[in-house]
PDB file of N, CA and C in Angstrom:
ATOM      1  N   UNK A   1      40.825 102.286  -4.102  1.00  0.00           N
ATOM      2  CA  UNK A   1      40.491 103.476  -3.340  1.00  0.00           C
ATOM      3  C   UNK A   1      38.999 103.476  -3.022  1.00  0.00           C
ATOM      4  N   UNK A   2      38.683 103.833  -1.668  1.00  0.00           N
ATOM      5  CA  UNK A   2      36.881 103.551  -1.427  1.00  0.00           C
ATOM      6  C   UNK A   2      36.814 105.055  -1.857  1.00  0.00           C
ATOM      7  N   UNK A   3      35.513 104.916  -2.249  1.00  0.00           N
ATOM      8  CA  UNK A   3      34.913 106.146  -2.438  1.00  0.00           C
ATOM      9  C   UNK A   3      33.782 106.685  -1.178  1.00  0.00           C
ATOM     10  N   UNK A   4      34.007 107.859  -1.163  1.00  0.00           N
ATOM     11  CA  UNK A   4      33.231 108.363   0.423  1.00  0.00           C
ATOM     12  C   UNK A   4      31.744 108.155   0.152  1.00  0.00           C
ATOM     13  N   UNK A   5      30.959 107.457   1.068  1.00  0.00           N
ATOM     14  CA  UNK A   5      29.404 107.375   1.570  1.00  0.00           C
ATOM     15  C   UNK A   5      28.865 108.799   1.354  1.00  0.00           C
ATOM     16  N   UNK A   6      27.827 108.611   0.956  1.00  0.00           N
ATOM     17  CA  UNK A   6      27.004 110.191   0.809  1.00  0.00           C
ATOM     18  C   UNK A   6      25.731 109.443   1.068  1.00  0.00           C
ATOM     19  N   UNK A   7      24.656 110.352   1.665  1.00  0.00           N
ATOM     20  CA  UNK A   7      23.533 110.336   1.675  1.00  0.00           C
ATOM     21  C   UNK A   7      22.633 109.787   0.334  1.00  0.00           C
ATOM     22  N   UNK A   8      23.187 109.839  -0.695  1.00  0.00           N
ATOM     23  CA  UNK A   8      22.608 109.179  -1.771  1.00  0.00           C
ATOM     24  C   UNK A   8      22.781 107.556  -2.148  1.00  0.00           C
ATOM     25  N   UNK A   9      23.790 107.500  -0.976  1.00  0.00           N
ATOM     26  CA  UNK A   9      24.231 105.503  -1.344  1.00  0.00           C
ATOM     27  C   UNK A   9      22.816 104.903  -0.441  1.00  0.00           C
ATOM     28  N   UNK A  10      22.516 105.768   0.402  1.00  0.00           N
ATOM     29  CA  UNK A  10      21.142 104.606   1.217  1.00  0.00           C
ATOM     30  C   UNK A  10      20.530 104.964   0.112  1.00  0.00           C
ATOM     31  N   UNK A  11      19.515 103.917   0.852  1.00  0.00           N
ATOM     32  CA  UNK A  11      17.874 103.386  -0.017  1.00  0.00           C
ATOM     33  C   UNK A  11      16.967 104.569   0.299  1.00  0.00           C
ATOM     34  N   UNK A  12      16.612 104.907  -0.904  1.00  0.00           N
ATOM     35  CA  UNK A  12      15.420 106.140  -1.050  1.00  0.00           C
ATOM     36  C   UNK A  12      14.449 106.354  -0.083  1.00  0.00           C
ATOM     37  N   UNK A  13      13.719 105.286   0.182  1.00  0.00           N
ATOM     38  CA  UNK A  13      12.660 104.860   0.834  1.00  0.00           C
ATOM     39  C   UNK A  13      12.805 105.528   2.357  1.00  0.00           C
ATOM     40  N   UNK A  14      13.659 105.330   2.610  1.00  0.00           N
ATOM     41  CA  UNK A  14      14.339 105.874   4.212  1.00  0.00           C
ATOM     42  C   UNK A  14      14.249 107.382   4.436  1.00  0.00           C
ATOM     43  N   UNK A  15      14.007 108.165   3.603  1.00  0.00           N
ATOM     44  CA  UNK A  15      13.935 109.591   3.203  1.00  0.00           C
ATOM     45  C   UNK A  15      13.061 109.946   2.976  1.00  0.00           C
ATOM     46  N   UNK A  16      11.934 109.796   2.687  1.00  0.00           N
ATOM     47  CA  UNK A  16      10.580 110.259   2.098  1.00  0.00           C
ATOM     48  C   UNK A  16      10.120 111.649   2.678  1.00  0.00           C
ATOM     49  N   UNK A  17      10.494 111.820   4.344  1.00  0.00           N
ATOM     50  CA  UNK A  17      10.002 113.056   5.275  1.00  0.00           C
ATOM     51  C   UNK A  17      11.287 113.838   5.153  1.00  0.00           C
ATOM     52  N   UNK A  18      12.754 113.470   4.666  1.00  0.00           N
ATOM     53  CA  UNK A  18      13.852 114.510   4.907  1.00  0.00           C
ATOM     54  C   UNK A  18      14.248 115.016   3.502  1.00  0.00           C
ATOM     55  N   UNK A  19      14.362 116.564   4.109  1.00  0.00           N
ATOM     56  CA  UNK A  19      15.028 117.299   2.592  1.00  0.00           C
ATOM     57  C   UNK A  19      16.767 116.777   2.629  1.00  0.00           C
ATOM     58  N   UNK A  20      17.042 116.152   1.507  1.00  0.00           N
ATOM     59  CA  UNK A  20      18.213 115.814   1.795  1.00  0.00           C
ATOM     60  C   UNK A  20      19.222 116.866   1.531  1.00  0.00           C
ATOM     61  N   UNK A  21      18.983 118.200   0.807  1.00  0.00           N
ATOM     62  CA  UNK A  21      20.080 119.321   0.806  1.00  0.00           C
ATOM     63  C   UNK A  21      20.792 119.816   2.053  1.00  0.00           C
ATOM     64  N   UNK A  22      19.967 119.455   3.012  1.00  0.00           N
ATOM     65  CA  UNK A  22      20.300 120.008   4.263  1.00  0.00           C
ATOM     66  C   UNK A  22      20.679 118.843   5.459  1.00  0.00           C
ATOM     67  N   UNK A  23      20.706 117.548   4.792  1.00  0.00           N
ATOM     68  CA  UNK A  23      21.486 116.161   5.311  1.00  0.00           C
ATOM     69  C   UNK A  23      22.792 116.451   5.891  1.00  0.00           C
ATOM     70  N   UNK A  24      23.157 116.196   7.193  1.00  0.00           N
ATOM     71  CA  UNK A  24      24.359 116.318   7.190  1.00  0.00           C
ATOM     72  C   UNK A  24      24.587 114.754   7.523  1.00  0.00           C
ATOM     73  N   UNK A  25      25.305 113.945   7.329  1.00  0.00           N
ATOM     74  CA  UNK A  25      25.727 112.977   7.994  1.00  0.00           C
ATOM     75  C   UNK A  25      26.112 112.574   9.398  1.00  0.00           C
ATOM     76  N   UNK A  26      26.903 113.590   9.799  1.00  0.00           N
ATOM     77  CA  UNK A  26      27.575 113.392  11.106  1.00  0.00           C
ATOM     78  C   UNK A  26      26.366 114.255  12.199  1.00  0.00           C
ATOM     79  N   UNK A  27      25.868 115.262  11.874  1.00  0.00           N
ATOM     80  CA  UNK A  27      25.213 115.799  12.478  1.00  0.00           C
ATOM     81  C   UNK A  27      23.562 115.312  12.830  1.00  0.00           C
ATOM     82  N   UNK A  28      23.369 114.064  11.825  1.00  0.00           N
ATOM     83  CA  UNK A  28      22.402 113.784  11.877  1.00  0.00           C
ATOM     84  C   UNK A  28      22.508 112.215  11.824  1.00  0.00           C
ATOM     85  N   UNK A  29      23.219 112.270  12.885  1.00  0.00           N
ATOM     86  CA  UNK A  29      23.502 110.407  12.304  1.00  0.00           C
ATOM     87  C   UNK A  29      23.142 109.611  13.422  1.00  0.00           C
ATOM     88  N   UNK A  30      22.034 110.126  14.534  1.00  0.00           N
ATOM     89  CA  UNK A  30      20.780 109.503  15.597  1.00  0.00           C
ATOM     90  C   UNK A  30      20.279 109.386  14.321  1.00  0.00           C
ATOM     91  N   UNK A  31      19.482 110.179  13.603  1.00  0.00           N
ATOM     92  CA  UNK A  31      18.366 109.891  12.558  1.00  0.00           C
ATOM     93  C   UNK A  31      18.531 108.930  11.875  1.00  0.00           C
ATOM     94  N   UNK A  32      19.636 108.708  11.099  1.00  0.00           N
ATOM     95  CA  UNK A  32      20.282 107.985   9.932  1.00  0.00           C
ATOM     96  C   UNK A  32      20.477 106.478  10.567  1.00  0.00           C
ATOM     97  N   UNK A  33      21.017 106.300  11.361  1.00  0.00           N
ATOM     98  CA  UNK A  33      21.076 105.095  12.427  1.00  0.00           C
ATOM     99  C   UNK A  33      19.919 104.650  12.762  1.00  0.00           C
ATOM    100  N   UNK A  34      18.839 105.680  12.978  1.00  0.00           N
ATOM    101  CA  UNK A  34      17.491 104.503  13.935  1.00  0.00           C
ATOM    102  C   UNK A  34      16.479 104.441  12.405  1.00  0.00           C
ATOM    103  N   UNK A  35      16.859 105.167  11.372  1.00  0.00           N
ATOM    104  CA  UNK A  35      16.092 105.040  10.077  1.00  0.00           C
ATOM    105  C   UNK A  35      16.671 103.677   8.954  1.00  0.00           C
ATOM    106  N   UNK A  36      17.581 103.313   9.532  1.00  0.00           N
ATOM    107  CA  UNK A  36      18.568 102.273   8.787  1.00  0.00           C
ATOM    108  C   UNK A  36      18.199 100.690   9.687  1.00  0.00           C
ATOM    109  N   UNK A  37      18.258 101.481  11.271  1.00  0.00           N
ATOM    110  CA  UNK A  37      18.128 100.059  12.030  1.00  0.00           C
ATOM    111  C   UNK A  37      16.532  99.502  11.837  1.00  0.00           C
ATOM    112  N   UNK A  38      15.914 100.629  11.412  1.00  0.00           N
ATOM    113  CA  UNK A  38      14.388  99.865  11.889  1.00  0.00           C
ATOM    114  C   UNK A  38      13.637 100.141  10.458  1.00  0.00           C
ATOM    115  N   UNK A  39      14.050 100.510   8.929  1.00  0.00           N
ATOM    116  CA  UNK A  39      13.397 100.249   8.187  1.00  0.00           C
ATOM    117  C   UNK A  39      14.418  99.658   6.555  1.00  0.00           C
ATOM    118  N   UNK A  40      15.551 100.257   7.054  1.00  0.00           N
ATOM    119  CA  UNK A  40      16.855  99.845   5.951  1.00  0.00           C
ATOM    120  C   UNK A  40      16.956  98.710   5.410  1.00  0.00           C
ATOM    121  N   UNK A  41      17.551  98.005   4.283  1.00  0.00           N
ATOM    122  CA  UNK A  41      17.825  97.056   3.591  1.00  0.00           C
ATOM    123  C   UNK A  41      19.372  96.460   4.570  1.00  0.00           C
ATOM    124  N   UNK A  42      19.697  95.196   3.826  1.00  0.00           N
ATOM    125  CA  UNK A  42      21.071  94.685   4.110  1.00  0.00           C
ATOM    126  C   UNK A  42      22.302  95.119   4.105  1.00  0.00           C
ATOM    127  N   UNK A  43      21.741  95.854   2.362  1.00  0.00           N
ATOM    128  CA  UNK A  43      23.070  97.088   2.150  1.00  0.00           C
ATOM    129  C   UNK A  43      23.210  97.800   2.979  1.00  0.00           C
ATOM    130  N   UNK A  44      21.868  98.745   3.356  1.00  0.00           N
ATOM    131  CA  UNK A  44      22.093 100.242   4.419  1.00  0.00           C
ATOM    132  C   UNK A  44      22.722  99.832   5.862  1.00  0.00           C
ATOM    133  N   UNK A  45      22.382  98.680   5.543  1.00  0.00           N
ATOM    134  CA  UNK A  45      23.668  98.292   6.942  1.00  0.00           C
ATOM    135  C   UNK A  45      24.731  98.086   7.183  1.00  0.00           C
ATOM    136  N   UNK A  46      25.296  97.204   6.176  1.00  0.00           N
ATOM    137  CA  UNK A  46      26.749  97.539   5.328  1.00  0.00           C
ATOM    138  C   UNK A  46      26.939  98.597   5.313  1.00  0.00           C
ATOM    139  N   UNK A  47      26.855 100.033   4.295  1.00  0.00           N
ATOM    140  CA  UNK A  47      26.812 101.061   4.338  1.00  0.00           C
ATOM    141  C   UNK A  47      26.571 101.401   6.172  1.00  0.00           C
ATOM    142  N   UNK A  48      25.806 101.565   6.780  1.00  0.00           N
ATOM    143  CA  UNK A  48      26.035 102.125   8.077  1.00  0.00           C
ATOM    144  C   UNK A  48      27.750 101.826   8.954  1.00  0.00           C
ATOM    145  N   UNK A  49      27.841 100.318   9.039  1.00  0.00           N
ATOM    146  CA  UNK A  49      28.864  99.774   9.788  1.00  0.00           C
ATOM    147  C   UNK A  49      30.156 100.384   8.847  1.00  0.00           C
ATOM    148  N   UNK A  50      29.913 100.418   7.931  1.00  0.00           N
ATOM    149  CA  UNK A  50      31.140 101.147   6.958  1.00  0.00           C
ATOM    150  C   UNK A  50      31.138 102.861   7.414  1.00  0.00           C
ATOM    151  N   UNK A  51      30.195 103.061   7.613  1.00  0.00           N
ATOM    152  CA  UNK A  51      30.430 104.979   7.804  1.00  0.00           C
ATOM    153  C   UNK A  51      30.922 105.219   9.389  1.00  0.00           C
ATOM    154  N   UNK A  52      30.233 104.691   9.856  1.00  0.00           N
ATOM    155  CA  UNK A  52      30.181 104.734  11.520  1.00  0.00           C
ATOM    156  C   UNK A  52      30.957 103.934  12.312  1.00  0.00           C
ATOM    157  N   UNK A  53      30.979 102.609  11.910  1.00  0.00           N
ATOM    158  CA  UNK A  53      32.143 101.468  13.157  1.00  0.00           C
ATOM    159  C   UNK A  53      30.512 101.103  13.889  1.00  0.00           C
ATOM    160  N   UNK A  54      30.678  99.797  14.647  1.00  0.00           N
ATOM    161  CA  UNK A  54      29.689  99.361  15.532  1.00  0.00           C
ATOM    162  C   UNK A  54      29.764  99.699  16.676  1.00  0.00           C
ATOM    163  N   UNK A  55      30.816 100.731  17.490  1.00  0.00           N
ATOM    164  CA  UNK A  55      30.947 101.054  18.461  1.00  0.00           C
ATOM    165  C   UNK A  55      30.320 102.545  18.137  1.00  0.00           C
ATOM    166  N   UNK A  56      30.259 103.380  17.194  1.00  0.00           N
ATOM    167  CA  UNK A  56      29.362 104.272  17.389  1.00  0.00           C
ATOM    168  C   UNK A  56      27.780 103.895  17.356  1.00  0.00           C
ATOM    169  N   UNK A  57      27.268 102.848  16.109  1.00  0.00           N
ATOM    170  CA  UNK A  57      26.024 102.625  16.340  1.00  0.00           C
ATOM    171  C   UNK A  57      25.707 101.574  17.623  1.00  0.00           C
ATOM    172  N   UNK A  58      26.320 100.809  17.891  1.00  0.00           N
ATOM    173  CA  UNK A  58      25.970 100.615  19.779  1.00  0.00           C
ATOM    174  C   UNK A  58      25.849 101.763  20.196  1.00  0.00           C
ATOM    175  N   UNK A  59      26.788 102.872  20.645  1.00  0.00           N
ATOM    176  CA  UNK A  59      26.257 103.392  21.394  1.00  0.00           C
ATOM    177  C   UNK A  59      25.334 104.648  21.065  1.00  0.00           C
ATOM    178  N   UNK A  60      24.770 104.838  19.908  1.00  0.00           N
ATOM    179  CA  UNK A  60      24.031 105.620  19.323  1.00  0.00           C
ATOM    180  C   UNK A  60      22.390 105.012  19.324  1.00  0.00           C
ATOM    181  N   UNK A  61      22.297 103.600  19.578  1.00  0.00           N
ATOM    182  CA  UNK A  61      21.435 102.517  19.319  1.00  0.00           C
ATOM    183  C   UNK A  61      21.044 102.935  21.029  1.00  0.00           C
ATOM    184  N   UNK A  62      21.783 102.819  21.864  1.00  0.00           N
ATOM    185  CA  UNK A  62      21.650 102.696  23.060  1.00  0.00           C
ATOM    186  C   UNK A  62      21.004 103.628  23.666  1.00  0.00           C
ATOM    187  N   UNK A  63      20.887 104.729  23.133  1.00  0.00           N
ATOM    188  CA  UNK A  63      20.152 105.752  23.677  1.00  0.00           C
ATOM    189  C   UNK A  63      19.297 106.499  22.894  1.00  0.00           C
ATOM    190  N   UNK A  64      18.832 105.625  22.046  1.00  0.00           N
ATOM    191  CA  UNK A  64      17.500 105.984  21.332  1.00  0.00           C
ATOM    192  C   UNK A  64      16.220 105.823  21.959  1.00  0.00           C
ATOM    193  N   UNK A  65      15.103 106.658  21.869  1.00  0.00           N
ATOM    194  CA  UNK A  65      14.247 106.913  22.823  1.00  0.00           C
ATOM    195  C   UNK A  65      13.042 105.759  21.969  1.00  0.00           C
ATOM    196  N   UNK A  66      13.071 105.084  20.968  1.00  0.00           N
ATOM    197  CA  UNK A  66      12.014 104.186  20.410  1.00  0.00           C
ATOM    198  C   UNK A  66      12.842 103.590  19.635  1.00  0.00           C
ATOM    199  N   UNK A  67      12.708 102.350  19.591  1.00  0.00           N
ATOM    200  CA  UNK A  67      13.149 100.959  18.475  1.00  0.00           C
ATOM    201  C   UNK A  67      11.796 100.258  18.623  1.00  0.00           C
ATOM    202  N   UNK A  68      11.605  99.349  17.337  1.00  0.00           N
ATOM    203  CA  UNK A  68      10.781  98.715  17.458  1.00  0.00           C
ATOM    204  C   UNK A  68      11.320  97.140  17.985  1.00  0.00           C
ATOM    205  N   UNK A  69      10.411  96.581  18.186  1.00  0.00           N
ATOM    206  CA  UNK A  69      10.876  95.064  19.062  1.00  0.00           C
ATOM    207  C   UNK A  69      12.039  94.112  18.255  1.00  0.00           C
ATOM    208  N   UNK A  70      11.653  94.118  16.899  1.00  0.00           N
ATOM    209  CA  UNK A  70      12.401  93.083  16.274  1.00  0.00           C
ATOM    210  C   UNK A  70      14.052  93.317  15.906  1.00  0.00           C
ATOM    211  N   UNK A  71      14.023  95.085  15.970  1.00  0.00           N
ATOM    212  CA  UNK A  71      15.460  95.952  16.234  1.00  0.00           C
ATOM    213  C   UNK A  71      16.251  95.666  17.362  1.00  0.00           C
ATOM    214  N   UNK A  72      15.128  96.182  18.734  1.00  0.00           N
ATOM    215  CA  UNK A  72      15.515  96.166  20.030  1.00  0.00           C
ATOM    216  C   UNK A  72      16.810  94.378  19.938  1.00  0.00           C
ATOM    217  N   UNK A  73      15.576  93.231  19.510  1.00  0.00           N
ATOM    218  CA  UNK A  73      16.014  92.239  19.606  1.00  0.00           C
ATOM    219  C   UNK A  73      17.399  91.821  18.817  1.00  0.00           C
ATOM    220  N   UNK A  74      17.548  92.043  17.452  1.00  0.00           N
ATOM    221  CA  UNK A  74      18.418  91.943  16.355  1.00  0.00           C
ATOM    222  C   UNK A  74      20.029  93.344  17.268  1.00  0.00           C
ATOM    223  N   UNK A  75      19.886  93.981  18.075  1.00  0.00           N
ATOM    224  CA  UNK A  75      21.166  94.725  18.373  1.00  0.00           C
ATOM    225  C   UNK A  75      21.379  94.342  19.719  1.00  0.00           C
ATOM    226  N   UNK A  76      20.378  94.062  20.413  1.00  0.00           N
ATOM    227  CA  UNK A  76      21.015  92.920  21.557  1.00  0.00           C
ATOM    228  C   UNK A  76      21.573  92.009  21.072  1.00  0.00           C
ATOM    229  N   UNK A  77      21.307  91.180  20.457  1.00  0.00           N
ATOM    230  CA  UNK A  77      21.754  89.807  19.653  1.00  0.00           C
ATOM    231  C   UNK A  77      23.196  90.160  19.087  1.00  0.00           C
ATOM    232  N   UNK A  78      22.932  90.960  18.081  1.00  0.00           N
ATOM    233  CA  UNK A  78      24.958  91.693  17.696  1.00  0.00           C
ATOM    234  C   UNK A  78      25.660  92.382  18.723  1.00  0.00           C
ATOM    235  N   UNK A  79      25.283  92.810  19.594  1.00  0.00           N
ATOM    236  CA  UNK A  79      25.809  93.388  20.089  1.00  0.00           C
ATOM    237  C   UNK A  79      26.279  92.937  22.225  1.00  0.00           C
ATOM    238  N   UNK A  80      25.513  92.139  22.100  1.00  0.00           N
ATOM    239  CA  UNK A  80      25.576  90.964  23.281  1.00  0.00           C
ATOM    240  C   UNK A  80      25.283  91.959  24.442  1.00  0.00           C
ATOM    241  N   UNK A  81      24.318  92.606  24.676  1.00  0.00           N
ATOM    242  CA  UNK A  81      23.776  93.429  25.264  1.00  0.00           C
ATOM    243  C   UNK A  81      22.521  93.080  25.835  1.00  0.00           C
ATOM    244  N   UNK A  82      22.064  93.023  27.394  1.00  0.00           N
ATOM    245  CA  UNK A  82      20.791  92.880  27.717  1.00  0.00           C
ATOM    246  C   UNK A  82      19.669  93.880  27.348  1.00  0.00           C
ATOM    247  N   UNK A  83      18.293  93.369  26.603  1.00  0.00           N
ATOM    248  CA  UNK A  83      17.411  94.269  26.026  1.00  0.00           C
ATOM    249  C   UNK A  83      17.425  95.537  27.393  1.00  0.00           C
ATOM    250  N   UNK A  84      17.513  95.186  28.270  1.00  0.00           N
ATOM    251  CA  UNK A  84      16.994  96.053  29.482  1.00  0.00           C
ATOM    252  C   UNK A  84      18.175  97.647  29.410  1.00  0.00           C
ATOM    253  N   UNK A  85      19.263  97.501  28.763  1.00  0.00           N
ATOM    254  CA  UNK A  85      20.533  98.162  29.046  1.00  0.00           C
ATOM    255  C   UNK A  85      19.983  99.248  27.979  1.00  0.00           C
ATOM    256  N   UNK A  86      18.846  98.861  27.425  1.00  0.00           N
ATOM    257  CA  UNK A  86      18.568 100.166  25.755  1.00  0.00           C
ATOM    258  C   UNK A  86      17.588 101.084  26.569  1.00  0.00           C
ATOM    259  N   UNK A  87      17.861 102.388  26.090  1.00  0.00           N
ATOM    260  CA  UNK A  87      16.772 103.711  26.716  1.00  0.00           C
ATOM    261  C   UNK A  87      15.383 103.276  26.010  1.00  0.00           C
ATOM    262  N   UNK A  88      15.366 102.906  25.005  1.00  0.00           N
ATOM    263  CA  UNK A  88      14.173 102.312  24.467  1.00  0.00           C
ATOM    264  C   UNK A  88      12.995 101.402  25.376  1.00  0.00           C
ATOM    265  N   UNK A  89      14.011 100.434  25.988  1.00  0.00           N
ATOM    266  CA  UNK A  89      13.304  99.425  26.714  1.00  0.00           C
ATOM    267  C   UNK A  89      13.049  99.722  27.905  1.00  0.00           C
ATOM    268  N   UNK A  90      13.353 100.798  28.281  1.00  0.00           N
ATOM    269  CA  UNK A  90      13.384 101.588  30.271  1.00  0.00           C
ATOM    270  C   UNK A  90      11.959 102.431  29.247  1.00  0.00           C
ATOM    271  N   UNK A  91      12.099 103.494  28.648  1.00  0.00           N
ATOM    272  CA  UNK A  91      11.167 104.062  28.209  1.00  0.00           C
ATOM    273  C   UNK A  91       9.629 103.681  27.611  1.00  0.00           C
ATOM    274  N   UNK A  92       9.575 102.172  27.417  1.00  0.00           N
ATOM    275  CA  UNK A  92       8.703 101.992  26.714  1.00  0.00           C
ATOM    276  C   UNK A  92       8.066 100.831  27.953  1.00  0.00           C
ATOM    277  N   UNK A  93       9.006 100.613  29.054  1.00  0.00           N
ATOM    278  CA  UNK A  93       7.937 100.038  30.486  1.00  0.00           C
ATOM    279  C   UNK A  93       7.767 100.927  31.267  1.00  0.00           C
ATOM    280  N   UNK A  94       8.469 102.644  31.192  1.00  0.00           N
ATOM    281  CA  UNK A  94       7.553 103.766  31.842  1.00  0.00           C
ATOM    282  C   UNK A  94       6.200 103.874  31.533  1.00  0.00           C
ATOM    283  N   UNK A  95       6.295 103.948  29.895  1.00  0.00           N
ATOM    284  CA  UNK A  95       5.213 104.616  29.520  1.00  0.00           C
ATOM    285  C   UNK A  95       4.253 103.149  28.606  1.00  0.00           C
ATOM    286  N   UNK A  96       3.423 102.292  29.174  1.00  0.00           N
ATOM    287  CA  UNK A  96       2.928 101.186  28.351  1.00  0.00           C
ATOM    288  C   UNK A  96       2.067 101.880  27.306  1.00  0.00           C
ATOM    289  N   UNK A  97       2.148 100.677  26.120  1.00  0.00           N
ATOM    290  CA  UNK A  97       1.445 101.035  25.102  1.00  0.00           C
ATOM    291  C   UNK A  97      -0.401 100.529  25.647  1.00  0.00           C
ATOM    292  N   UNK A  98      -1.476 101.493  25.776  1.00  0.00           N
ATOM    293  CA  UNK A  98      -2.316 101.031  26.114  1.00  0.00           C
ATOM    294  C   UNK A  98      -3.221  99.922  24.943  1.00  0.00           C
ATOM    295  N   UNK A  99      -2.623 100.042  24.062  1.00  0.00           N
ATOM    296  CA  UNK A  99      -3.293  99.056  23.105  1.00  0.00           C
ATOM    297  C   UNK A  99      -2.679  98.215  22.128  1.00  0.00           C
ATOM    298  N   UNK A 100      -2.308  96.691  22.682  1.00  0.00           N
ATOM    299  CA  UNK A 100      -1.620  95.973  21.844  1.00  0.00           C
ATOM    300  C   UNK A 100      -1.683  95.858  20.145  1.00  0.00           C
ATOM    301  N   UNK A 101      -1.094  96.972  19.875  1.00  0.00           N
ATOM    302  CA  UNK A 101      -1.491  97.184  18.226  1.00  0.00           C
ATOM    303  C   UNK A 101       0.225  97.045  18.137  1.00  0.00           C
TER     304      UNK A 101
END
């Protein structure tokens, strides 16, 4: 019998700015998704694809307004998607970063 995912199976670290009493999972699961894709362990990804399916985080991935590059790259790659097709990557050649940091 699996036992249900809770907010306490991710990695701590991912939480530092959220009160987790007031975590909802489903309601907050843009947050939980772009906090897993761009700072999470191996597990929290396991754990993600286990809570969600890859057809919600594709398309939850897809219309995130910031990923960082090595994300952007790693969910094109799983997901066989041109970088150009992510709101991330339309948003981030509107607006250039003026300083390669």
């Amino acid at each position: 019998m699996k036992k249900e995912i809770t907010i306490n199976d991710f990695s701590k670290h991912l939480f530092w700015d959220v009160d987790l009493k007031g975590f909802d999972l489903e309601k907050h699961k843009s947050q939980l998704i772009q906090k897993v894709l761009e700072y999470g362990f191996i597990t929290d990804w396991n754990l993600l694809k286990e809570l969600y399916g890859l057809n919600t985080i594709q398309e939850v991935s897809l219309n995130l307004r910031s990923l960082d590059a090595v994300t952007l790259s790693f969910l094109s790659a799983i997901f066989n998607i041109d970088k150009t097709e992510f709101r991330c990557y339309k948003h981030r050649q509107l607006y250039p970063n003026l300083w390669n940091s």
